[in-house]
C-alpha atoms as a PDB file:
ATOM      1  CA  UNK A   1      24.891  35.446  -4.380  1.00  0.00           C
ATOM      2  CA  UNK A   2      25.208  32.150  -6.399  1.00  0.00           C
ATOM      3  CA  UNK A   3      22.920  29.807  -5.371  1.00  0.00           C
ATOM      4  CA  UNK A   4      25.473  26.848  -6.454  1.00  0.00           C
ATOM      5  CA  UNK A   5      28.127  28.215  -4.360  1.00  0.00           C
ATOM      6  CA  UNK A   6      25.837  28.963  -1.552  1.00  0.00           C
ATOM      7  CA  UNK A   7      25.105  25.291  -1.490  1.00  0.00           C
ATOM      8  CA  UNK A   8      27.385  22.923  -2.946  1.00  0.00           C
ATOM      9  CA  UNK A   9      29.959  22.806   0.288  1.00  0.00           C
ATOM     10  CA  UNK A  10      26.611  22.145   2.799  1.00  0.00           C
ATOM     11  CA  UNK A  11      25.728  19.332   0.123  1.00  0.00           C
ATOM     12  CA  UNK A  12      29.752  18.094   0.031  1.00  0.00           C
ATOM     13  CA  UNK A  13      29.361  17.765   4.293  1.00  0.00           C
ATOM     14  CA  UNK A  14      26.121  16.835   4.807  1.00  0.00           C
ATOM     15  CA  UNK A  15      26.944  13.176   4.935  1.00  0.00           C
ATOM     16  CA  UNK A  16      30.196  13.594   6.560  1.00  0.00           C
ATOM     17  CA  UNK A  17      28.658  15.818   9.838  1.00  0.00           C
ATOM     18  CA  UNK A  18      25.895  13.828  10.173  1.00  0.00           C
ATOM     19  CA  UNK A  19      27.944  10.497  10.433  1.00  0.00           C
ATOM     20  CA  UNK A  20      29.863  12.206  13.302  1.00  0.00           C
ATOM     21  CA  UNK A  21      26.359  12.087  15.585  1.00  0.00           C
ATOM     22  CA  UNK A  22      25.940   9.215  17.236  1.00  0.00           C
ATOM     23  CA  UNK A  23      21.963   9.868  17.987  1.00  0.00           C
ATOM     24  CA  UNK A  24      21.308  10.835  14.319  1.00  0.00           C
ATOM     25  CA  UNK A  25      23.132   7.366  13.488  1.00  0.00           C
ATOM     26  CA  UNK A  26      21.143   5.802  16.064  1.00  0.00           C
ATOM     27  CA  UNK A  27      17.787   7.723  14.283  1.00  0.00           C
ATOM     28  CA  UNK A  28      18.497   6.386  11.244  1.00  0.00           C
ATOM     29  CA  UNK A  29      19.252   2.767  12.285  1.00  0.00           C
ATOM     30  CA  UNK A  30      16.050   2.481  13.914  1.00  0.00           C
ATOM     31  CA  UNK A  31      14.026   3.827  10.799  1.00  0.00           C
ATOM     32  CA  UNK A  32      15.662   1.268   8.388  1.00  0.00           C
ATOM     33  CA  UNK A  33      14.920  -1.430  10.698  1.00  0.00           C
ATOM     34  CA  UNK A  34      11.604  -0.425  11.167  1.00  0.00           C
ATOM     35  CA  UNK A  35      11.422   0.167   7.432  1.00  0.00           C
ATOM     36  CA  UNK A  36      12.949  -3.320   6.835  1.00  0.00           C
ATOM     37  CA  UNK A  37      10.855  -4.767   8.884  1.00  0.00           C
ATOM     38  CA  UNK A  38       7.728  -3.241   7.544  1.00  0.00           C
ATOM     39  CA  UNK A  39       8.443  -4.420   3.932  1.00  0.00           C
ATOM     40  CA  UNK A  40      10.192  -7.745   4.947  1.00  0.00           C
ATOM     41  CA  UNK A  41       6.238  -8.796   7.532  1.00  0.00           C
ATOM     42  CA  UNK A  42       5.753 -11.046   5.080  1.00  0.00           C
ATOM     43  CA  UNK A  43       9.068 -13.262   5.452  1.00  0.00           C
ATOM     44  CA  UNK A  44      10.092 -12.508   8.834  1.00  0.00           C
ATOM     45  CA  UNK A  45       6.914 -13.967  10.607  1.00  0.00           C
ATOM     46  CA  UNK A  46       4.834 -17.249   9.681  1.00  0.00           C
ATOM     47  CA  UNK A  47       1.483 -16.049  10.599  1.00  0.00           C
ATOM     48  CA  UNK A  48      -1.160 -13.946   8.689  1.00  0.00           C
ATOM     49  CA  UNK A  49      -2.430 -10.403  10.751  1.00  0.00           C
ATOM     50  CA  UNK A  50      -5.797 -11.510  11.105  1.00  0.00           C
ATOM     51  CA  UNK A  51      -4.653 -14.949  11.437  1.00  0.00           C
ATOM     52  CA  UNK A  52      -6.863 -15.925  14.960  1.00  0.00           C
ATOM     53  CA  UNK A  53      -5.169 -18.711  16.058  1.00  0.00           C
ATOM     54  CA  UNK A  54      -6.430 -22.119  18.562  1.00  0.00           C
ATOM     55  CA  UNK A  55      -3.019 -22.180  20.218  1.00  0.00           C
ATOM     56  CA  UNK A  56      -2.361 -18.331  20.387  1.00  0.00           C
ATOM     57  CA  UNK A  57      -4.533 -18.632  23.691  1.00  0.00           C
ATOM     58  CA  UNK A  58      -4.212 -20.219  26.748  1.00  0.00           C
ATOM     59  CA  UNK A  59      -6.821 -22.903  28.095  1.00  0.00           C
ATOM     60  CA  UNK A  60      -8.887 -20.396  29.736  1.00  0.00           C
ATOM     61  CA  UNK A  61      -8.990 -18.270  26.665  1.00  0.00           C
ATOM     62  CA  UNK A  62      -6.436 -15.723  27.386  1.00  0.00           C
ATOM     63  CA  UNK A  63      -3.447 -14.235  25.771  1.00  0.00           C
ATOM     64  CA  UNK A  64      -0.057 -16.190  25.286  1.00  0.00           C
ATOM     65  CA  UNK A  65       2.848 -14.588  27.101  1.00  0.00           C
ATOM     66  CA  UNK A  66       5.763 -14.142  25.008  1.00  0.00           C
ATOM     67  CA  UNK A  67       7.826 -16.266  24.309  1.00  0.00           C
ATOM     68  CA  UNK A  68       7.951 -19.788  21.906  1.00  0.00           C
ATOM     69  CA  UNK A  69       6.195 -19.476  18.803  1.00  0.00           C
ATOM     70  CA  UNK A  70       4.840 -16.087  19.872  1.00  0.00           C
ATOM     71  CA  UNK A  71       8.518 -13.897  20.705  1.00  0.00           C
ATOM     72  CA  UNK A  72       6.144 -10.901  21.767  1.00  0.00           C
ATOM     73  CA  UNK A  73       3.098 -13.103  22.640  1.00  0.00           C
ATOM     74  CA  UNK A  74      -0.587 -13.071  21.475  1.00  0.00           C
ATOM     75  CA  UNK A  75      -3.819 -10.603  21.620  1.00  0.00           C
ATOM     76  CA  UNK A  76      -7.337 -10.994  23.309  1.00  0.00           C
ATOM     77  CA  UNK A  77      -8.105 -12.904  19.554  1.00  0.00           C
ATOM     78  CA  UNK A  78      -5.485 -14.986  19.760  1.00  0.00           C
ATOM     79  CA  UNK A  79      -3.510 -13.016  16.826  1.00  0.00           C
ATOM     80  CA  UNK A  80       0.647 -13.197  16.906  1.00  0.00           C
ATOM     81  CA  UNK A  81       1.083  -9.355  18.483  1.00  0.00           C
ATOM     82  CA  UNK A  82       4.592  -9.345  16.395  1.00  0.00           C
ATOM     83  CA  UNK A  83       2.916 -10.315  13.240  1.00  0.00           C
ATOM     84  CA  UNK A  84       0.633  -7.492  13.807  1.00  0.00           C
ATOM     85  CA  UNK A  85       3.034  -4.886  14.987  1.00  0.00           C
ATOM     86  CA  UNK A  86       5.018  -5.805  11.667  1.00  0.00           C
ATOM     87  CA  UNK A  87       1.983  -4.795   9.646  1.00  0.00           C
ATOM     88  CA  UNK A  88       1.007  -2.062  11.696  1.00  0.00           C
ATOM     89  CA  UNK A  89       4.426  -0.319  10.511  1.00  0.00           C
ATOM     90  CA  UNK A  90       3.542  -0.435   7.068  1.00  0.00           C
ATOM     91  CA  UNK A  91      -0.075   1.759   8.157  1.00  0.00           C
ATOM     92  CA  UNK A  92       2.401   3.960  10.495  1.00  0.00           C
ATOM     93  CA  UNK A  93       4.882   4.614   7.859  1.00  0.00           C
ATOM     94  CA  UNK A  94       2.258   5.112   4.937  1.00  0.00           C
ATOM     95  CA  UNK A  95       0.419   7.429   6.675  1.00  0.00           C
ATOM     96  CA  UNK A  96       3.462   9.292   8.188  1.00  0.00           C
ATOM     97  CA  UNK A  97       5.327   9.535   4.944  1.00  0.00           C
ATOM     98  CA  UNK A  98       2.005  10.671   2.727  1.00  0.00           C
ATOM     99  CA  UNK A  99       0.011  12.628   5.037  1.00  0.00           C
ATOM    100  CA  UNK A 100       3.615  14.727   5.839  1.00  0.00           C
ATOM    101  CA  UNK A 101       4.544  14.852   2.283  1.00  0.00           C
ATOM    102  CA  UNK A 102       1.157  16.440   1.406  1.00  0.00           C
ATOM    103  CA  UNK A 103       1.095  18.723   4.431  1.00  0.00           C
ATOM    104  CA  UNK A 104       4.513  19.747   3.561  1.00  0.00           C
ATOM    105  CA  UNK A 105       3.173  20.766  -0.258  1.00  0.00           C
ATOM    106  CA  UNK A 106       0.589  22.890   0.763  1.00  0.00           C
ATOM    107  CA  UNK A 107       2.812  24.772   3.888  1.00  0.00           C
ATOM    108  CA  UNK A 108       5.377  24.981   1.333  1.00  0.00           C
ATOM    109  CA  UNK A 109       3.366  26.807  -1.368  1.00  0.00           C
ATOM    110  CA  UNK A 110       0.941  28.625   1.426  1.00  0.00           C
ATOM    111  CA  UNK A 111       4.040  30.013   3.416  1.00  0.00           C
ATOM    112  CA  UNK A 112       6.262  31.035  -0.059  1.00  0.00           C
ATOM    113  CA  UNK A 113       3.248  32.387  -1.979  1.00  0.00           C
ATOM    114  CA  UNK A 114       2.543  34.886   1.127  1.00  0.00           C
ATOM    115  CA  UNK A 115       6.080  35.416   1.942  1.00  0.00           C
ATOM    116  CA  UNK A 116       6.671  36.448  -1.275  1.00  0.00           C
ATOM    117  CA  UNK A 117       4.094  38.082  -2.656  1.00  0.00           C
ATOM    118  CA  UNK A 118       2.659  39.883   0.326  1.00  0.00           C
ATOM    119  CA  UNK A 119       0.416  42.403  -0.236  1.00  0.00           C
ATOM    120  CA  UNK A 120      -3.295  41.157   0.394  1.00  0.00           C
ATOM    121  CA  UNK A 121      -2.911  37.618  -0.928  1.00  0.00           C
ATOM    122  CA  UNK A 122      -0.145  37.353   1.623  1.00  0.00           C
ATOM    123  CA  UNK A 123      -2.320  38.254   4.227  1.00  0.00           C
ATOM    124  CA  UNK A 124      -5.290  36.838   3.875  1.00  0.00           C
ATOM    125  CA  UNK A 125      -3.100  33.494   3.685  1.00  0.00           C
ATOM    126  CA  UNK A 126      -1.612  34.054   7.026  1.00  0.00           C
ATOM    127  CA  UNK A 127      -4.858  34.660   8.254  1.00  0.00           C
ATOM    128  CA  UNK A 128      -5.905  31.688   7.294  1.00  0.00           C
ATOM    129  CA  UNK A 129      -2.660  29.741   8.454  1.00  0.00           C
ATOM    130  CA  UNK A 130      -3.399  31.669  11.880  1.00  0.00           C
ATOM    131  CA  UNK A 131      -7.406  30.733  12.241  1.00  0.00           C
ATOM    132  CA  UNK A 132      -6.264  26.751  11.462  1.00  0.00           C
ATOM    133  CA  UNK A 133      -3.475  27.656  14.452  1.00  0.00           C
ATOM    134  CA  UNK A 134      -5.888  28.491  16.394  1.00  0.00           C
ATOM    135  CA  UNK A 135      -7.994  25.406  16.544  1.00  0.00           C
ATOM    136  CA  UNK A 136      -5.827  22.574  18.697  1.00  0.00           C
ATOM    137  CA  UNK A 137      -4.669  20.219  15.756  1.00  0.00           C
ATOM    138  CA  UNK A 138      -5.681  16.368  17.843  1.00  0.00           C
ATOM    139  CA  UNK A 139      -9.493  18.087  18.280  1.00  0.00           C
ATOM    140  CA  UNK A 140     -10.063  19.382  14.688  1.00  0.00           C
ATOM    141  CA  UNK A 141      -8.396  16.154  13.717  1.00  0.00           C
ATOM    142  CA  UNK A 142     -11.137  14.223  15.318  1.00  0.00           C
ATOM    143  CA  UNK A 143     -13.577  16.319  13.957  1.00  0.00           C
ATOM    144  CA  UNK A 144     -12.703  15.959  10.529  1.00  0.00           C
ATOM    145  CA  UNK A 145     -11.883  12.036  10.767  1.00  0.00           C
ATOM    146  CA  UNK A 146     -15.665  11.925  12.426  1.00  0.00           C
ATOM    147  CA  UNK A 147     -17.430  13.538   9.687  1.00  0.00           C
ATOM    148  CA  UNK A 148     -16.304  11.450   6.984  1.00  0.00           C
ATOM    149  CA  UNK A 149     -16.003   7.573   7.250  1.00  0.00           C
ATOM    150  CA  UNK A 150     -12.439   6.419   8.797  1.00  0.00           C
ATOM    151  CA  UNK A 151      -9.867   4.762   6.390  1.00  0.00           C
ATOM    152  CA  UNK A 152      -6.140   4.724   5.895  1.00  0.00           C
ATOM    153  CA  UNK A 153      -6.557   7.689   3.152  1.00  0.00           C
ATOM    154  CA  UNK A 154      -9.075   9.654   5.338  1.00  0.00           C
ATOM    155  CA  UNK A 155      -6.692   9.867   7.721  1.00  0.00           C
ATOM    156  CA  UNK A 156      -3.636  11.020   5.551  1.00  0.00           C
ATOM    157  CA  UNK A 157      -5.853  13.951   4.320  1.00  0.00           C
ATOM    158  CA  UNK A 158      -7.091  14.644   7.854  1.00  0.00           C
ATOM    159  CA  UNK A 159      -3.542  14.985   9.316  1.00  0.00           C
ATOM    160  CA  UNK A 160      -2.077  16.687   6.362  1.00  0.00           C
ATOM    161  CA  UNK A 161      -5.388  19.055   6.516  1.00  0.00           C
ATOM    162  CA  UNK A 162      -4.015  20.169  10.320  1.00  0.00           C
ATOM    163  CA  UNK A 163      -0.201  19.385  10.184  1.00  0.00           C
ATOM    164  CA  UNK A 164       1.085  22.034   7.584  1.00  0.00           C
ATOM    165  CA  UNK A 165       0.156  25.568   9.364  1.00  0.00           C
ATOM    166  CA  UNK A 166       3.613  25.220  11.138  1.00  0.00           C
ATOM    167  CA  UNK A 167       5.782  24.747   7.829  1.00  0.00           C
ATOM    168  CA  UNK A 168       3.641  27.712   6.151  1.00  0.00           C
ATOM    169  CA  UNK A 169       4.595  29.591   9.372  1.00  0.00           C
ATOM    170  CA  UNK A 170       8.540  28.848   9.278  1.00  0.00           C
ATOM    171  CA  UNK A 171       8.555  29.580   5.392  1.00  0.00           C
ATOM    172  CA  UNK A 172       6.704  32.592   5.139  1.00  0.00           C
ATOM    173  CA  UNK A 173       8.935  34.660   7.811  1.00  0.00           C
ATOM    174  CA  UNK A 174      11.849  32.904   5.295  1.00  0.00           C
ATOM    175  CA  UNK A 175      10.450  33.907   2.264  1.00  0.00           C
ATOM    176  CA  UNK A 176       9.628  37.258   3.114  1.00  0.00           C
ATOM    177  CA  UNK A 177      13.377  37.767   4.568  1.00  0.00           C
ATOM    178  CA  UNK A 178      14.828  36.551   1.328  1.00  0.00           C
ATOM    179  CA  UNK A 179      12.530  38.405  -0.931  1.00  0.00           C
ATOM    180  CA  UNK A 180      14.490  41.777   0.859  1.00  0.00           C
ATOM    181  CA  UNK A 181      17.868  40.693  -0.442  1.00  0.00           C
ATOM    182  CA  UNK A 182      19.708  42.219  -2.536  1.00  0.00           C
ATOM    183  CA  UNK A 183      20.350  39.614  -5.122  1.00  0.00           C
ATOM    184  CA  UNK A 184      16.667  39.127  -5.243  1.00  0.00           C
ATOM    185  CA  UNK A 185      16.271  42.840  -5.854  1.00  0.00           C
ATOM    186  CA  UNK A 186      18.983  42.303  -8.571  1.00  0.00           C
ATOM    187  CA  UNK A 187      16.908  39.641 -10.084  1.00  0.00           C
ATOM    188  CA  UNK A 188      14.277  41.583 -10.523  1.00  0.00           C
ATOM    189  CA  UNK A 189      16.008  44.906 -11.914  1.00  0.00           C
ATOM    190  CA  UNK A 190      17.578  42.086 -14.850  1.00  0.00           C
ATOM    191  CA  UNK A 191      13.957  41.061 -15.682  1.00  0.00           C
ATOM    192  CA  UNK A 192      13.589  38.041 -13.996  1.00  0.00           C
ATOM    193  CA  UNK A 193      10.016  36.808 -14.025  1.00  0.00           C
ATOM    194  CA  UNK A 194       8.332  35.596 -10.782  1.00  0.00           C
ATOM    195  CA  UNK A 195       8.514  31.794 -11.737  1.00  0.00           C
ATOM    196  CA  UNK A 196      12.238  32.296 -11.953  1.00  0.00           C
ATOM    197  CA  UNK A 197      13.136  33.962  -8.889  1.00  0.00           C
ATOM    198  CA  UNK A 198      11.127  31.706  -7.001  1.00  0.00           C
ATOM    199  CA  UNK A 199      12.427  28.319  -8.103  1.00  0.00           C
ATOM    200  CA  UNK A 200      16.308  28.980  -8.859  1.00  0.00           C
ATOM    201  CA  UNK A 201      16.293  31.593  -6.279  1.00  0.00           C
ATOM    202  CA  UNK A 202      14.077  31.431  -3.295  1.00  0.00           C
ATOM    203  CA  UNK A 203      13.365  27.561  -3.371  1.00  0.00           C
ATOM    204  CA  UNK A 204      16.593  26.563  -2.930  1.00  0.00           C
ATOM    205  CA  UNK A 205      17.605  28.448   0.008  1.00  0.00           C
ATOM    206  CA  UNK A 206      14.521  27.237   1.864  1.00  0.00           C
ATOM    207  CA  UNK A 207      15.815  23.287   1.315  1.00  0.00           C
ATOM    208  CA  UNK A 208      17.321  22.717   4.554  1.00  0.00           C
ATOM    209  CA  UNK A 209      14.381  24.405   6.133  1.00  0.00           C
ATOM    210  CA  UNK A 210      11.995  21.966   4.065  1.00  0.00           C
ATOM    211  CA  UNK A 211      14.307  18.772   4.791  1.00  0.00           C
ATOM    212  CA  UNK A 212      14.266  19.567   8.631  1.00  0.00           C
ATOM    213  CA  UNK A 213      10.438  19.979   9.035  1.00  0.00           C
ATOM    214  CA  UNK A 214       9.566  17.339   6.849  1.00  0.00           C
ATOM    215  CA  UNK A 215      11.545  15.046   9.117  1.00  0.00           C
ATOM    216  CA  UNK A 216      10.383  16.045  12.365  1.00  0.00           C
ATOM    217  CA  UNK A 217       6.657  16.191  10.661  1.00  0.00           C
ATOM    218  CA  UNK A 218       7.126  12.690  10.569  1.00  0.00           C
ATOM    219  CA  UNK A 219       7.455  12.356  13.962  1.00  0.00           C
ATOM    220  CA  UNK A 220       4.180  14.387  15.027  1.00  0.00           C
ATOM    221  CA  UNK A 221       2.348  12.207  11.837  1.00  0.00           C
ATOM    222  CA  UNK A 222       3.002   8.944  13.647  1.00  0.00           C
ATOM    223  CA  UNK A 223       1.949  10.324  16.704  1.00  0.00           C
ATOM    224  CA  UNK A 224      -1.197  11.863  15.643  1.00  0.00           C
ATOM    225  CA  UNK A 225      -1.828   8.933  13.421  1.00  0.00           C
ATOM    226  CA  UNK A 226      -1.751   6.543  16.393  1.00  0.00           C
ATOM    227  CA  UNK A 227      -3.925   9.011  18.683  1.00  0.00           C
ATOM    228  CA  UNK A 228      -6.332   8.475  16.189  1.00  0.00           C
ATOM    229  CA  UNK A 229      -6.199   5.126  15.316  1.00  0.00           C
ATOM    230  CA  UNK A 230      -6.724   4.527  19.458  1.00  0.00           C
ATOM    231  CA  UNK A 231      -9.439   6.792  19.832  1.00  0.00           C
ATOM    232  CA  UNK A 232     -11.169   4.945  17.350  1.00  0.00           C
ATOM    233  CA  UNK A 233     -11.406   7.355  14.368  1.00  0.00           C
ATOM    234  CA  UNK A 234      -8.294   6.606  12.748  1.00  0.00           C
ATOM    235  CA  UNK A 235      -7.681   3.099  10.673  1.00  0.00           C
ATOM    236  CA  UNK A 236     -10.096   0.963  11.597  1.00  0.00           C
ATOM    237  CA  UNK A 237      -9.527  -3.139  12.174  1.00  0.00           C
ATOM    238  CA  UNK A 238      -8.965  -5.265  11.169  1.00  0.00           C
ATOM    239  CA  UNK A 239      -6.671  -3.112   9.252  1.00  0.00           C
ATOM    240  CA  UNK A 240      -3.280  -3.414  12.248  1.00  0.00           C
ATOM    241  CA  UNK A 241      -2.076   0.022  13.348  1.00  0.00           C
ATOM    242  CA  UNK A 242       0.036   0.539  16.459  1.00  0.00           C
ATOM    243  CA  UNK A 243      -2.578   2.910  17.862  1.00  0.00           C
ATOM    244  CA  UNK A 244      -5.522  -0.038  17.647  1.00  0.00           C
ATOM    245  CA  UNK A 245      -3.831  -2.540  18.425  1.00  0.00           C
ATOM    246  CA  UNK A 246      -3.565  -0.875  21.916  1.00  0.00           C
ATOM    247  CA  UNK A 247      -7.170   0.148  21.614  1.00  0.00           C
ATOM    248  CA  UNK A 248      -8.156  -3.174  20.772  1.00  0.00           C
ATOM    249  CA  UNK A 249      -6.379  -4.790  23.889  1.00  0.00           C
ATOM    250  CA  UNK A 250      -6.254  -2.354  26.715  1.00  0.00           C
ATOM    251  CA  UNK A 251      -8.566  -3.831  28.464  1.00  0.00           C
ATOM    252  CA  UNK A 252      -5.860  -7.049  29.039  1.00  0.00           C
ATOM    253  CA  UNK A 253      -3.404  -3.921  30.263  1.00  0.00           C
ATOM    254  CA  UNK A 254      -3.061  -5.639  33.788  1.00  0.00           C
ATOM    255  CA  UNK A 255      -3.440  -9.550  33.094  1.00  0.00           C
ATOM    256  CA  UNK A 256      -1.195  -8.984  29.477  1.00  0.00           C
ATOM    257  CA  UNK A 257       0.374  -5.928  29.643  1.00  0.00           C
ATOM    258  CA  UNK A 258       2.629  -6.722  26.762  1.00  0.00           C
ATOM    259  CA  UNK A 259      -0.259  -5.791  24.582  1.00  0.00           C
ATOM    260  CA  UNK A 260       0.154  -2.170  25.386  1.00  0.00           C
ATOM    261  CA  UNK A 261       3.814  -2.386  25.850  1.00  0.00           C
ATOM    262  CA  UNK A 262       5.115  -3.870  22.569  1.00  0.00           C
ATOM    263  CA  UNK A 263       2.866  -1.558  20.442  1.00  0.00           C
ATOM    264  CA  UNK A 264       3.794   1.674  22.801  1.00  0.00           C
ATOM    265  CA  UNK A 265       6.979   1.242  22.420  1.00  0.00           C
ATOM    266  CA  UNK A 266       7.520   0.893  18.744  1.00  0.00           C
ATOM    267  CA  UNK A 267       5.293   3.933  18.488  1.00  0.00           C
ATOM    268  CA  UNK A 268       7.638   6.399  20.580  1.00  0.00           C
ATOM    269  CA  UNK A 269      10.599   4.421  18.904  1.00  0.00           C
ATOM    270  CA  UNK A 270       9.988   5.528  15.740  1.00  0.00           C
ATOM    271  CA  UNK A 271       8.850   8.902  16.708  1.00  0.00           C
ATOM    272  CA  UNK A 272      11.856   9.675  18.736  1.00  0.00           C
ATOM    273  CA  UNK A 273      13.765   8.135  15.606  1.00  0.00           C
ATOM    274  CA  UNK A 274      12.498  10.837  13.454  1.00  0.00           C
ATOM    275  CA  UNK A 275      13.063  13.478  16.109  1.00  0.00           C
ATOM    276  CA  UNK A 276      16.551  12.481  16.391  1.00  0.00           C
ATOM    277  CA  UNK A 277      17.140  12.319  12.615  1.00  0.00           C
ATOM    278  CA  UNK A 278      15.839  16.053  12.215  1.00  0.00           C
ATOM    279  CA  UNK A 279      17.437  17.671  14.942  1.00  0.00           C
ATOM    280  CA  UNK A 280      20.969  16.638  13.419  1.00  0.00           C
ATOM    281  CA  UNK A 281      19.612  17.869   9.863  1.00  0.00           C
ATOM    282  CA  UNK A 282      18.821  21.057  11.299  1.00  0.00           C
ATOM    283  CA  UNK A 283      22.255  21.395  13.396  1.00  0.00           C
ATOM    284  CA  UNK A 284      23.915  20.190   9.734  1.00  0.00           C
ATOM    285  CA  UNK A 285      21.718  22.512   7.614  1.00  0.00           C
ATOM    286  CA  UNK A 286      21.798  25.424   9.697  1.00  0.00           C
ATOM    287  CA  UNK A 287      24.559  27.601   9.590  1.00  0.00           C
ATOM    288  CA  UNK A 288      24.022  28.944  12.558  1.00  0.00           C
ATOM    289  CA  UNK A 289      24.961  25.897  14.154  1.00  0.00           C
ATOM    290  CA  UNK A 290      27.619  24.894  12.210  1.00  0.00           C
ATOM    291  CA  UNK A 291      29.934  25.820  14.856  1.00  0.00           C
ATOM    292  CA  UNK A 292      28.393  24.245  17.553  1.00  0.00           C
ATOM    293  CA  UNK A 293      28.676  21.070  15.771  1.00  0.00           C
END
């Protein structure tokens, strides 16, 4: 089979399906404007993140409701909440986009160095990529974050460290079905050397695969990230993440619930944004459900 040929026409669509799903459409809107709005903080509000401000509270010394100089009001310190939910996107989409990325490297080469290679090294990496399975990913997450001291990088290594066992698992059963074909057997009877078969060979096949799980990661990234940041062992403040910023103000949940609200929402907004986006790459990348499209 040639590769080029296998993939150029899913390359020549890929655009053109996707544009036909409304939700993926929708997915992607809300990502660039959360992605605008991240890199843009500094121009689309007046106030500083840590800015604690005499008129952001009320005489009594409680939060502003929304509305006036404070569209999604003010926190227990008197901080703008939209100024912080702004900045918080930046820690959301930093930690989603690097602590996925490196979770996706090491399922990548963990699933396609035992898929391929088998044998013992094979499985004594599944092994391994079952005993991580087997510890639930939020607990071990809190473990790790706990043992060393909590900081934006800390926690992309500590997700990545518990988010890639599904990728490795997806992969591998890939891998291993690929390394059976007969073109791959063909490969092999010409010479080929391992290096080549896996990246003109095996690699590309496995690209839709990688596309669609590093999207959804995304999703489960944010998610995790924000568990952590609320239970306290994630980015720590004054540093704004969506997941503090709730911490920080639940106590106001019935006097202000807008504190919880605004930040809730933008964190299931952009999760359900990524979800969106990678179950139409997988229905586009998939041939399997090409004709359901």
């Amino acid at each position: 089979m040639d590769t080029l040929s296998a993939n150029g026409p899913i390359e020549e669509g890929v655009w053109t399906r996707l544009r036909r799903r409304k939700l993926a459409l929708l997915g992607l809107f809300l990502i660039a404007a959360t992605l605008l709005g991240a890199i843009f903080a500094p121009y689309l509000t007046q106030f500083d993140p840590d800015e604690q401000l005499f008129e952001g509270l009320t005489i009594t010394g409680a939060p502003m409701a929304p509305g006036g100089d404070f569209p999604l009001g003010t926190d227990l310190l008197g901080r703008d909440l939209l100024t912080r939910i702004l900045y918080g996107a930046r820690t959301s989409l930093i930690i989603g986009l690097l602590a996925n990325g490196v979770a996706l490297l090491i399922g990548t080469f963990v699933g396609v160095t035992a898929g391929y290679f088998g044998g013992i090294l094979g499985g004594a990496l599944m092994r391994m990529t079952d005993l991580m399975m087997a510890f639930p990913a939020l607990l071990l997450a809190i473990c790790l974050a706990a043992i060393f001291q909590p900081s934006l990088w800390i926690v992309v290594m500590v997700i990545a460290t518990v988010n890639w066992v599904q990728t490795a698992r997806v992969l591998y059963a890939e891998t291993a079905s690929l390394s059976q074909r007969e073109f791959i057997a063909a490969e092999r009877t010409l010479g080929a050397g391992h290096v080549r078969i896996l990246f003109r060979h095996i690699l590309p096949h496995l690209v839709p695969t990688i596309i669609v799980w590093g999207t959804l990661g995304i999703s489960t990234t944010v998610l995790l990230e924000a568990t952590l940041s609320y239970l306290g062992v994630g980015v720590q403040p004054p540093t704004p993440s969506w997941g503090n910023i709730i911490f920080e103000n639940q106590t106001y949940f019935q006097a202000a619930p807008w504190l919880v609200f605004f930040p809730g929402l933008a964190i299931v907004t952009l999760a359900l944004a990524f979800n969106l986006v990678g179950d139409a790459f997988r229905e586009v990348l998939d041939p399997t459900q090409r004709g359901h499209a």
